[in-house]
N, C-alpha and C. Protein backbone atom coordinates (compact mmCIF):
# COMPACT_ATOMS: atom_id res chain seq x y z
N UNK A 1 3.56 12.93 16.86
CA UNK A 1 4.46 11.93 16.30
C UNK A 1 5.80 12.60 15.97
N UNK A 2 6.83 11.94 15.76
CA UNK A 2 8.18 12.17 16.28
C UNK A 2 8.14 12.79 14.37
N UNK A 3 9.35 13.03 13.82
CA UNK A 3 9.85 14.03 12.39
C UNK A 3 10.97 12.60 12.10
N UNK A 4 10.46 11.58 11.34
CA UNK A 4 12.03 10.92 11.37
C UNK A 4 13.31 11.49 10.08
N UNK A 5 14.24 11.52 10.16
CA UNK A 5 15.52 12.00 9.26
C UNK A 5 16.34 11.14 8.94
N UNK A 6 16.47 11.58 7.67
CA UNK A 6 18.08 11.11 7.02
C UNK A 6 18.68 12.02 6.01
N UNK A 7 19.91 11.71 5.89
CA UNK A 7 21.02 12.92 5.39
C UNK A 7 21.40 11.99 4.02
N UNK A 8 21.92 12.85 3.06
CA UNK A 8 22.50 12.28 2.02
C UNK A 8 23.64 13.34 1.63
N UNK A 9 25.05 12.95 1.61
CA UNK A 9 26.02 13.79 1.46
C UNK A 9 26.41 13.24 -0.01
N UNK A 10 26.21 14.32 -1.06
CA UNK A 10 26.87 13.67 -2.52
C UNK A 10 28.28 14.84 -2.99
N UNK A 11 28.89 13.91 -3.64
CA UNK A 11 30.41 14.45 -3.93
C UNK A 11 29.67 14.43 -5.91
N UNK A 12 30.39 15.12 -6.24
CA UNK A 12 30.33 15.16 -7.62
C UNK A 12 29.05 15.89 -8.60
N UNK A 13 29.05 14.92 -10.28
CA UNK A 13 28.11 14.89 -10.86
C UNK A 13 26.95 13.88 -10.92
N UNK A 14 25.95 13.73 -11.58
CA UNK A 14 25.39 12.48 -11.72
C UNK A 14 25.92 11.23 -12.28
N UNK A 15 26.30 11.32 -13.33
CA UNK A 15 27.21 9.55 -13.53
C UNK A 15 27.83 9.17 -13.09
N UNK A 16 29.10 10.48 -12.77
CA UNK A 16 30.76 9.87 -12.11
C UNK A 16 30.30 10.36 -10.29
N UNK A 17 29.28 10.65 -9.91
CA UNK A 17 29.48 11.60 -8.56
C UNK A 17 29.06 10.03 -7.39
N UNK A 18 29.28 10.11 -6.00
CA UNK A 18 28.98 9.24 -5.30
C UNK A 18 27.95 9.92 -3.89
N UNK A 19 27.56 9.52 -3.23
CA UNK A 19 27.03 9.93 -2.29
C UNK A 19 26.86 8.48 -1.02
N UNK A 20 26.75 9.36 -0.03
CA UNK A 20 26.80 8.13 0.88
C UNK A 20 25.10 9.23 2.09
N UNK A 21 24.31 7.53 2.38
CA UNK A 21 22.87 7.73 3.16
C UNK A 21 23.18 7.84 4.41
N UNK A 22 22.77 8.55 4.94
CA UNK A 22 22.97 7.99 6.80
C UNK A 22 21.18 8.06 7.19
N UNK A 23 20.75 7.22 7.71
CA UNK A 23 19.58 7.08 8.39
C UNK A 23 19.46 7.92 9.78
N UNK A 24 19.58 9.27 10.05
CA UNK A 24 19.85 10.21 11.51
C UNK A 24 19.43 9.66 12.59
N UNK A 25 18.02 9.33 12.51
CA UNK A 25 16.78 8.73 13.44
C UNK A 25 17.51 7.97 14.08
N UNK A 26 17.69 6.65 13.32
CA UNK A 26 17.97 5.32 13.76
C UNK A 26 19.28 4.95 14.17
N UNK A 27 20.12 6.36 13.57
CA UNK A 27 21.89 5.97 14.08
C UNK A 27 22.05 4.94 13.06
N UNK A 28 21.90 4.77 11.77
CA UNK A 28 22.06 3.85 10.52
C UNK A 28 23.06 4.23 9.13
N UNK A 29 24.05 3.42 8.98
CA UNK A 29 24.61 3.80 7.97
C UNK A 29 26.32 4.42 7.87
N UNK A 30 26.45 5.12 7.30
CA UNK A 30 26.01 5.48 5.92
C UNK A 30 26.20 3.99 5.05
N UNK A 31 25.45 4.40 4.25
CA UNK A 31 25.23 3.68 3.26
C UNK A 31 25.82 4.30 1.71
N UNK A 32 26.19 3.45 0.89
CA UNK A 32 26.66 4.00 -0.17
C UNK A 32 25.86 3.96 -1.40
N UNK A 33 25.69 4.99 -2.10
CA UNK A 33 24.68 5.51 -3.37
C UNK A 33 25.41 5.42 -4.34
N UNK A 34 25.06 5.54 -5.92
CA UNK A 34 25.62 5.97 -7.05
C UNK A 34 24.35 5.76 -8.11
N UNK A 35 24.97 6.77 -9.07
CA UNK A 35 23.38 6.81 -10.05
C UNK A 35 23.58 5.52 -10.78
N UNK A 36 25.01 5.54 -11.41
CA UNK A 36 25.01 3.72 -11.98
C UNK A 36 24.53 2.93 -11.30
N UNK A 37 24.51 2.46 -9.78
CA UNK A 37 24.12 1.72 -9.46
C UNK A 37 22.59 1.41 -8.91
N UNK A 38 22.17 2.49 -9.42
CA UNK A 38 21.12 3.15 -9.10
C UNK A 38 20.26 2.82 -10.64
N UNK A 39 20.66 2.36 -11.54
CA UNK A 39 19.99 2.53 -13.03
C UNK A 39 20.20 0.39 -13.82
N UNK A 40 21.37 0.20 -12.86
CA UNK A 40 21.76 -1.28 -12.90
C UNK A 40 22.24 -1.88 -11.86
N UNK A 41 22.78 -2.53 -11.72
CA UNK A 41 23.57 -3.42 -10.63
C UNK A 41 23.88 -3.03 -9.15
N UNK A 42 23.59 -3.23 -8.43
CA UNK A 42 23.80 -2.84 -7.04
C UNK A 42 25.08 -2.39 -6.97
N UNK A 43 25.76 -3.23 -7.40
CA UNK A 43 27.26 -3.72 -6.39
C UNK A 43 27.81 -2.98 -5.40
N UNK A 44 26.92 -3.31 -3.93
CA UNK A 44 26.87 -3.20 -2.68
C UNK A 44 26.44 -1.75 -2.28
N UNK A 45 25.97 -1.10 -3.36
CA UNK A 45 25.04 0.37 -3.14
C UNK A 45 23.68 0.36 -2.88
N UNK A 46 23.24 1.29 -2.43
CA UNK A 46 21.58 1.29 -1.97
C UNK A 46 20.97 1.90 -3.05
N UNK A 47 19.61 2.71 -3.26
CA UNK A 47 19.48 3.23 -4.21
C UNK A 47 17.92 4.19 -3.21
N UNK A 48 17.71 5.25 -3.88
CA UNK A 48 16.36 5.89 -3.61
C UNK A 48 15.27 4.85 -3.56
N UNK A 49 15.50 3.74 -4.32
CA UNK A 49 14.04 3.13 -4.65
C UNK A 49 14.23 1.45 -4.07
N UNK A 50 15.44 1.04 -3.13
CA UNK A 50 15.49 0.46 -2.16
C UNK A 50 15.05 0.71 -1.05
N UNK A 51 15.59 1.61 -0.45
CA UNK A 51 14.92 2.43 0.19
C UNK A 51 13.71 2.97 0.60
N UNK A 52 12.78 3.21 -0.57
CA UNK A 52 11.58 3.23 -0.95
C UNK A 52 10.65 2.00 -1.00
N UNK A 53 11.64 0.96 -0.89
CA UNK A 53 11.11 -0.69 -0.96
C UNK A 53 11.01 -1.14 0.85
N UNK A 54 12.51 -0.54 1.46
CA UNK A 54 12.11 -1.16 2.60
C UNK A 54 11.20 -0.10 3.65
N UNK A 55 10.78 0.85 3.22
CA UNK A 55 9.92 1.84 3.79
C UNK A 55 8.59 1.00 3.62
N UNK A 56 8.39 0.67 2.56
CA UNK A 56 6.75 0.36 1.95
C UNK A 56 6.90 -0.76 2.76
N UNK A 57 8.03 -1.87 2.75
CA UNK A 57 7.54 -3.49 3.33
C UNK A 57 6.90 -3.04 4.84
N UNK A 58 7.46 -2.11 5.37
CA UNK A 58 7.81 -2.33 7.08
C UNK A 58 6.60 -1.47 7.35
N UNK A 59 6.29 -0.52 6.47
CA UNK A 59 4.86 0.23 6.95
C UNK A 59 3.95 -0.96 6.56
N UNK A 60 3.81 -1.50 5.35
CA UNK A 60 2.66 -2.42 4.79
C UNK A 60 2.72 -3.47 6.05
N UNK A 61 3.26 -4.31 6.68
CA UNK A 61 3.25 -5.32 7.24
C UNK A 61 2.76 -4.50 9.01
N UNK A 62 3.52 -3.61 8.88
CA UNK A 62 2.66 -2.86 10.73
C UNK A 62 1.37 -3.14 10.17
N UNK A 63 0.55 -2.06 8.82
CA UNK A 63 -0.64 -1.64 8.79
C UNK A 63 -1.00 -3.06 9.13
N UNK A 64 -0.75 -4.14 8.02
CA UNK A 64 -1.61 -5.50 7.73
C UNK A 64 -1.44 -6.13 9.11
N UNK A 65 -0.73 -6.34 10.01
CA UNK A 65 -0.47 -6.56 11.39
C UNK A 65 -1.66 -6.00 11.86
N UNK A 66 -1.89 -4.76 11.84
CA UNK A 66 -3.06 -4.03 12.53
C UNK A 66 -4.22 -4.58 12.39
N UNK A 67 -4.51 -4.70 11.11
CA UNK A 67 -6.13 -4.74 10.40
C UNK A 67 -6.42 -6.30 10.70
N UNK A 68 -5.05 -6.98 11.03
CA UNK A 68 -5.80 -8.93 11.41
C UNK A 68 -5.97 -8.66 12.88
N UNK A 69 -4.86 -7.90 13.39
CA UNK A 69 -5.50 -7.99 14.67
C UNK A 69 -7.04 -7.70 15.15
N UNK A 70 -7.47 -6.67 14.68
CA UNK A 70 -8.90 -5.71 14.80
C UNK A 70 -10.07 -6.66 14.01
N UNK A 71 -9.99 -7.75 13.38
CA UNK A 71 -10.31 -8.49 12.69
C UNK A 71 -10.50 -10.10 13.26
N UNK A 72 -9.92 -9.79 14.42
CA UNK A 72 -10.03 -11.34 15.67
C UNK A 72 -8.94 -12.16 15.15
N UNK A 73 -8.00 -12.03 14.09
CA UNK A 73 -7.38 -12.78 13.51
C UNK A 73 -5.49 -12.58 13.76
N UNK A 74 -5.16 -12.19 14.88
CA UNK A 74 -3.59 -11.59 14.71
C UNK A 74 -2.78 -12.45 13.97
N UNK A 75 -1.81 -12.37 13.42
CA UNK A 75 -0.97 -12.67 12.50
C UNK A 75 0.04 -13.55 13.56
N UNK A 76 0.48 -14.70 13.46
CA UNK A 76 1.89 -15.42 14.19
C UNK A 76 2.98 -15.00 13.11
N UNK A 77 3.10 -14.50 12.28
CA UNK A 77 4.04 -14.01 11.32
C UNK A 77 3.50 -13.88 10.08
N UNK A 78 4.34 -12.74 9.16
CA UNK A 78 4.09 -12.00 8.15
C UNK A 78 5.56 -11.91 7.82
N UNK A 79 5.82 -12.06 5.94
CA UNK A 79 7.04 -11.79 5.48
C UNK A 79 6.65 -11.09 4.27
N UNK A 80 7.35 -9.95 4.12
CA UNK A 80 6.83 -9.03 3.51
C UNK A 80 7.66 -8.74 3.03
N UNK A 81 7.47 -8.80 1.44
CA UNK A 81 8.82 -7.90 0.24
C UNK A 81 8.16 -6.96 -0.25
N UNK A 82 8.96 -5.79 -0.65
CA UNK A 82 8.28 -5.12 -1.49
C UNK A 82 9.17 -4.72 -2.99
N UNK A 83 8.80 -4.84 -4.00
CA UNK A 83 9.88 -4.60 -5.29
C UNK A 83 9.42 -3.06 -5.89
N UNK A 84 10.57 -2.38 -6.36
CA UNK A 84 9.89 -0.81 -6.78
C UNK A 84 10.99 -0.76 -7.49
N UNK A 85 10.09 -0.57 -8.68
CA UNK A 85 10.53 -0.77 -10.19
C UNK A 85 10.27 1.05 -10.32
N UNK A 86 11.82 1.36 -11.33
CA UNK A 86 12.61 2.18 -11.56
C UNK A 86 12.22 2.71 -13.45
N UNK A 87 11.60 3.47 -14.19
CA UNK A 87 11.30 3.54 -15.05
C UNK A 87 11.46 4.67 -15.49
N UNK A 88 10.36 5.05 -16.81
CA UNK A 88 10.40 6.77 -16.78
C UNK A 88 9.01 6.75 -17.54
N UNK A 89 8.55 8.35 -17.32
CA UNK A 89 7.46 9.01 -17.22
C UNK A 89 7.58 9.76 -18.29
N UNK A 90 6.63 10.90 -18.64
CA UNK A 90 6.59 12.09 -19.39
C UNK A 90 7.81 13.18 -19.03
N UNK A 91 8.52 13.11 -17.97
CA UNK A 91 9.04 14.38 -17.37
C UNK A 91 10.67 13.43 -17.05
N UNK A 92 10.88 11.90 -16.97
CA UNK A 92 11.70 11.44 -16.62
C UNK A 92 11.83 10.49 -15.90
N UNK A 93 13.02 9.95 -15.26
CA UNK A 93 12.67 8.81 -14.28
C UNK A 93 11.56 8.75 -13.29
N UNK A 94 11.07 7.40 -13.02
CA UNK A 94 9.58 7.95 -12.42
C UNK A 94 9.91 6.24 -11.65
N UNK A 95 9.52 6.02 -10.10
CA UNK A 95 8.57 4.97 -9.71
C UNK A 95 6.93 4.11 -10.73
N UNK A 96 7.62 3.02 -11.53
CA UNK A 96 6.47 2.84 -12.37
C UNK A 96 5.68 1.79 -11.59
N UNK A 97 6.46 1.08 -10.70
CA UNK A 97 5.45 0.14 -10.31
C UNK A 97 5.88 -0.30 -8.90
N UNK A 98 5.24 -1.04 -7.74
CA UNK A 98 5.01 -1.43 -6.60
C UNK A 98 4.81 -2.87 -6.69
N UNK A 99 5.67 -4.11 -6.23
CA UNK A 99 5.14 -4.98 -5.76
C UNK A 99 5.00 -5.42 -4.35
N UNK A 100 4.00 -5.36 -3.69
CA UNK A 100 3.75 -5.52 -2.51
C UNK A 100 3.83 -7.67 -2.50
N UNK A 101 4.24 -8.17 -1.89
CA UNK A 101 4.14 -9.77 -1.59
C UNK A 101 4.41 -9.94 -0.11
N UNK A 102 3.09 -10.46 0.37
CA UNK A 102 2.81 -11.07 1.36
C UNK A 102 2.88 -12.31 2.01
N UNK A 103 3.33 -13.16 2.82
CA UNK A 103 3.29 -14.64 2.80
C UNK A 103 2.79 -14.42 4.69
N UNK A 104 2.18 -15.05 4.72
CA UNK A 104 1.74 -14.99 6.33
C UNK A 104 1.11 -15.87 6.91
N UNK A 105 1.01 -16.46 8.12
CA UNK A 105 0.89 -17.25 8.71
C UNK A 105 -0.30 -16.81 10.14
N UNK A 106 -1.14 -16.81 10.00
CA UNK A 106 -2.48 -16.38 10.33
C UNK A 106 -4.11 -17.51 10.68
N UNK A 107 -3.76 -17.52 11.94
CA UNK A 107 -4.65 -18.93 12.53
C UNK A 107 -5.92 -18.57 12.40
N UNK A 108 -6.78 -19.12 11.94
CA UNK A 108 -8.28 -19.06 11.90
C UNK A 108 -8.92 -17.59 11.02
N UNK A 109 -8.71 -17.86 9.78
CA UNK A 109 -8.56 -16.67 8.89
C UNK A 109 -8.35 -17.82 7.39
N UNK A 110 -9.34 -17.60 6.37
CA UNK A 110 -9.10 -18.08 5.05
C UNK A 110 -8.33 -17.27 4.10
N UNK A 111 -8.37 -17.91 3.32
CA UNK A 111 -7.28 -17.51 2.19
C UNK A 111 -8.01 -16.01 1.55
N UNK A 112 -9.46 -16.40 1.31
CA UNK A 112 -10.04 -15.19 0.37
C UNK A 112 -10.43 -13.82 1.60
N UNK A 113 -10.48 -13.95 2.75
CA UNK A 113 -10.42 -12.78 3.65
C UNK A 113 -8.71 -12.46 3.88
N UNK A 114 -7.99 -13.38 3.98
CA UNK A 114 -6.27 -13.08 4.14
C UNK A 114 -6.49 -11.82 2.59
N UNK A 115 -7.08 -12.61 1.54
CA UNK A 115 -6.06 -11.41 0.52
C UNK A 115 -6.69 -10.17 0.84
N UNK A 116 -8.19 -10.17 0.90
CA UNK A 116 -9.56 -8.81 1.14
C UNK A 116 -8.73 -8.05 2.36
N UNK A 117 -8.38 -8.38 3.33
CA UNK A 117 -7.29 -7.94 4.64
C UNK A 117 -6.05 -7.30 4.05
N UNK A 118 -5.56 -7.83 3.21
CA UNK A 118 -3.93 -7.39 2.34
C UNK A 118 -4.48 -6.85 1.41
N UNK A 119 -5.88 -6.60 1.17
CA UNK A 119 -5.79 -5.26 0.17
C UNK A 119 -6.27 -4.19 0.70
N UNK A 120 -6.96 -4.21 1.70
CA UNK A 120 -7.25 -3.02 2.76
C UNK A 120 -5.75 -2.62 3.02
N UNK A 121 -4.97 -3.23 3.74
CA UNK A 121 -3.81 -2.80 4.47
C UNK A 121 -2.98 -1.77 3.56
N UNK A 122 -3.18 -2.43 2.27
CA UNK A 122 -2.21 -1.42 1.18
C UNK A 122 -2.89 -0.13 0.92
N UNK A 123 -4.43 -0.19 1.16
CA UNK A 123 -4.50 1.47 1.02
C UNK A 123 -4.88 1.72 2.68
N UNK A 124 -4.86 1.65 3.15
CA UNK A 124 -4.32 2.14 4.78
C UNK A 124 -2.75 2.42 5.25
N UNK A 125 -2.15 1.64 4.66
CA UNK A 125 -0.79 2.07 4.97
C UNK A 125 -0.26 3.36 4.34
N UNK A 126 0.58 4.19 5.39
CA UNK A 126 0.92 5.59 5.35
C UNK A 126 1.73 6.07 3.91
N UNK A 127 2.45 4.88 3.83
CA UNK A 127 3.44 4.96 2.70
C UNK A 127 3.00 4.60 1.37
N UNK A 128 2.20 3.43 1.92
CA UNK A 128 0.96 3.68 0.21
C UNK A 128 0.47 4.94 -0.52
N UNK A 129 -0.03 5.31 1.10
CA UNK A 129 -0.60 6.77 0.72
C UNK A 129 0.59 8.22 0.18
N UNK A 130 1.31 8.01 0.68
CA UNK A 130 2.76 8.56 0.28
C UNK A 130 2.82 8.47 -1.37
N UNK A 131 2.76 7.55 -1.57
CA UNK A 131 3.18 6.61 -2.99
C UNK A 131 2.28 6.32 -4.06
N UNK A 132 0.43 7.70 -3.55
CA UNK A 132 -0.33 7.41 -4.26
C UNK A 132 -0.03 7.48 -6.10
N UNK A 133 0.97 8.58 -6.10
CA UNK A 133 1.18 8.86 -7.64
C UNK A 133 1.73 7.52 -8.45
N UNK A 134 2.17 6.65 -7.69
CA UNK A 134 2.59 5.75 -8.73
C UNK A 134 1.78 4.73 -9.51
N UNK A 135 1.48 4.52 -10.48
CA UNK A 135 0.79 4.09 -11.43
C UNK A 135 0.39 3.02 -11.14
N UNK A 136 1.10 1.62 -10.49
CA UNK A 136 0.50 0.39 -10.51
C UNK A 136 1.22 -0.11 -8.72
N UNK A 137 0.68 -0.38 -7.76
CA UNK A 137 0.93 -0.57 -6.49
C UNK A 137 -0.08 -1.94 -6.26
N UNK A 138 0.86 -3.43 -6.56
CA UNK A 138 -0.25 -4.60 -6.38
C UNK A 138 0.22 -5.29 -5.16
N UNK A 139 -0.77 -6.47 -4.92
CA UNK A 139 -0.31 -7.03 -3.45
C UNK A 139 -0.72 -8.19 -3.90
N UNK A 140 0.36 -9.25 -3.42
CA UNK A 140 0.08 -11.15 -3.62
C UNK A 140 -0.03 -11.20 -2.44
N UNK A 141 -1.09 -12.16 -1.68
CA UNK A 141 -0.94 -12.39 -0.59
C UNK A 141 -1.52 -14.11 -0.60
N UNK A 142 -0.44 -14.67 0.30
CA UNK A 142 -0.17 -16.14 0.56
C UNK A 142 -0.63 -16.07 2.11
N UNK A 143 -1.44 -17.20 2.27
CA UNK A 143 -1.48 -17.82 3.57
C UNK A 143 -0.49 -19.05 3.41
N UNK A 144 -0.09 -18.88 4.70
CA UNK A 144 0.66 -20.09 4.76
C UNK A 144 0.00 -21.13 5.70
């Protein structure tokens, strides 16, 4: 399997300093960082734990893609958010929590195997597993 990359070039300190993302792999970006915006308000910055949000949606929804297929059940669509809440720990800022939300559209498949399926997928997925240290990692899952 391929090494994927990205670069982060930062100017400064932590409050006043800026940095801008480039995604290498994908030819993406740059994107613009800041710790303020990073602790409150976007305003039009990314953050480590955006980032960390659209990593988790796009792995969670391949895995859960996978496991309906293998399951006789493939998915006609899946919309997948993920929220990653920004907190602190014993040592400092910390990932405190994961919301995984599912909404999917899945022919011949009930509601109570759709969620049993979306909770397999979250500990099968790579980035879950990545992300075991974080304290609370939940999943809603909607049939539609």
């Amino acid at each position: 399997m391929p090494t994927r990359d990205a670069t982060t070039q930062w100017q400064g300190d932590l409050q006043t300093g800026t940095g801008l993302v480039t995604l290498d792999s994908s030819n993406a970006g740059p994107f613009p960082v800041t710790f303020p915006s990073r602790a409150g308000e976007p305003d039009g910055h990314t953050s480590p734990e955006e980032l960390v949000a659209a990593a988790h949606s796009a792995c969670y929804a391949m895995s859960l893609s996978n496991i309906l297929s293998k399951a006789g059940t493939p998915p006609t669509s899946l919309s997948v958010s993920a929220g990653v809440e920004l907190g602190r720990d014993d040592i400092g800022l910390a990932i405190t929590s994961i919301k995984l939300t599912v909404d999917g559209t899945v022919p011949g498949i009930t509601a109570d195997a759709f969620a049993a399926l979306a909770a397999e997928a979250k500990a099968g997925c790579p980035i879950s597993k990545a992300l075991a240290g974080v304290a609370s990692i939940t999943v809603t899952a909607t049939l539609l």
